[in-house]
N, C-alpha and C. Protein backbone atom coordinates (compact mmCIF):
# COMPACT_ATOMS: atom_id res chain seq x y z
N UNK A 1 0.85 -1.20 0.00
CA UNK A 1 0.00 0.00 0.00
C UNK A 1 0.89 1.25 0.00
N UNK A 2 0.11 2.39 -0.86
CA UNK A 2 1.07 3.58 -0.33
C UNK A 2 0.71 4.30 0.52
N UNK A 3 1.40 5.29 0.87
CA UNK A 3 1.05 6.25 1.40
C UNK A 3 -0.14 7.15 2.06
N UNK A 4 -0.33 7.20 0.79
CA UNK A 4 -2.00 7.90 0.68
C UNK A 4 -2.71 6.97 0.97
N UNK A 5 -2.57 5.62 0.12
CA UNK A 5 -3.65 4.73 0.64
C UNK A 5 -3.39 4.69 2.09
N UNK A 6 -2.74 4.26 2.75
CA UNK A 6 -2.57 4.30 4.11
C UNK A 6 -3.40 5.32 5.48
N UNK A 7 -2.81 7.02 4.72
CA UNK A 7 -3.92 7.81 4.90
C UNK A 7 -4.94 7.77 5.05
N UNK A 8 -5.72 7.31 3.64
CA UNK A 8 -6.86 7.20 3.79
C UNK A 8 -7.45 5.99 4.62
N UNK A 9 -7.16 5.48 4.41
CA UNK A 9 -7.66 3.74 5.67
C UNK A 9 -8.03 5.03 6.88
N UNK A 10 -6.81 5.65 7.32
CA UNK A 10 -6.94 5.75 8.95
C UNK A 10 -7.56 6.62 8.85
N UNK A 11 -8.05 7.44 8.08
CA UNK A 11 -8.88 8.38 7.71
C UNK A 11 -10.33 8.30 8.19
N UNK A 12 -10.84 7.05 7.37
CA UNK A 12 -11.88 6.28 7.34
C UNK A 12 -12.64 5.87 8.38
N UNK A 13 -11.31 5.59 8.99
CA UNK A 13 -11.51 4.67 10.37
C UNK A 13 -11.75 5.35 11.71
N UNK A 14 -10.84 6.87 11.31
CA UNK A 14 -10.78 7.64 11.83
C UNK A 14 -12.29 8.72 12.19
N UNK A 15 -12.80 8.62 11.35
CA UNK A 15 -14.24 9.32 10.69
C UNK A 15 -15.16 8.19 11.48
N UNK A 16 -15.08 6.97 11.18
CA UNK A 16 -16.31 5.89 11.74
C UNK A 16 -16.28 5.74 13.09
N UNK A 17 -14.99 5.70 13.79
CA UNK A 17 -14.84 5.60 15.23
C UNK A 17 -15.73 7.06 16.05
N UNK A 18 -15.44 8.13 15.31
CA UNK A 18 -15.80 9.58 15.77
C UNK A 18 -17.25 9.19 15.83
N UNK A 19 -18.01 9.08 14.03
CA UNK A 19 -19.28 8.78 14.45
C UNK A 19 -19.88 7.57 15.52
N UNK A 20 -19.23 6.97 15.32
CA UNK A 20 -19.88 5.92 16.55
C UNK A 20 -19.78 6.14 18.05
N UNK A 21 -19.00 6.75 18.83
CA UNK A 21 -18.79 7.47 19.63
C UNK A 21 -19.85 8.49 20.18
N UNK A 22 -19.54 9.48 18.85
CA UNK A 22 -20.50 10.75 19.26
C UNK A 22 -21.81 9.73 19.66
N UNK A 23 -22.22 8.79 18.69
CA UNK A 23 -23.89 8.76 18.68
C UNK A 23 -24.22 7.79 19.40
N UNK A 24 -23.39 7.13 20.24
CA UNK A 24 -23.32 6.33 21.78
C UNK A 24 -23.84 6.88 22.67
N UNK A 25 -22.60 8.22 22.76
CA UNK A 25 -22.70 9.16 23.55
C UNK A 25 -24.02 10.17 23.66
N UNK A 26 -24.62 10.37 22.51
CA UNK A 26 -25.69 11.07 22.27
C UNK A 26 -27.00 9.83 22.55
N UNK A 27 -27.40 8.86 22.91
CA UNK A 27 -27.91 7.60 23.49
C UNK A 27 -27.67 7.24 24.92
N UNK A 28 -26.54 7.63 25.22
CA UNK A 28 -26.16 7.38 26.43
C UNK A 28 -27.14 8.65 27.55
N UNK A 29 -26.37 9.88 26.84
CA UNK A 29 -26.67 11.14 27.56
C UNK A 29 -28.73 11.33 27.29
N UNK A 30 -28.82 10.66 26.22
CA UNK A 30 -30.62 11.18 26.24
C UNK A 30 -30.50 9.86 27.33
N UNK A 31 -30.50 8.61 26.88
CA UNK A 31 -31.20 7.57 28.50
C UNK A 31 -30.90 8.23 30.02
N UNK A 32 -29.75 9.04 30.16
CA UNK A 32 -29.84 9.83 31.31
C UNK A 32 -30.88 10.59 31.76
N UNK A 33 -30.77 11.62 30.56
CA UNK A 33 -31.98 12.63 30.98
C UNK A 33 -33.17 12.07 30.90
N UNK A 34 -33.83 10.75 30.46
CA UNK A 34 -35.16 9.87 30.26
C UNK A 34 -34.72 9.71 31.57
N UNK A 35 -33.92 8.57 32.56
CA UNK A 35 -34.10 8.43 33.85
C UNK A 35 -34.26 9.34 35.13
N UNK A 36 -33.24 10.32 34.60
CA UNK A 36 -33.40 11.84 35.59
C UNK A 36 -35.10 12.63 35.79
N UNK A 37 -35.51 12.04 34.56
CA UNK A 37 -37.28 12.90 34.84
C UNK A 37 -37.66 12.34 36.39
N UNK A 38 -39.32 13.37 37.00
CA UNK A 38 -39.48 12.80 37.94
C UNK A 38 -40.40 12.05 37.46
């Protein structure tokens, strides 16, 4: 592989990890505020 290709992989991977994360986190933090109601 070159270079760039290389780049881009971690790029990719880099991008999918972020989204999956954020939208955990954005699941995580609403089931909070759903349990926090009175």
């Amino acid at each position: 592989m070159s270079f760039v290709e290389i780049c881009l992989v971690l790029a990719t991977i880099g991008l999918l990890l972020f989204k999956w994360s954020t939208g955990t986190f954005k699941a995580f933090e609403g089931r909070n505020l759903y349990f926090e109601k009175p």
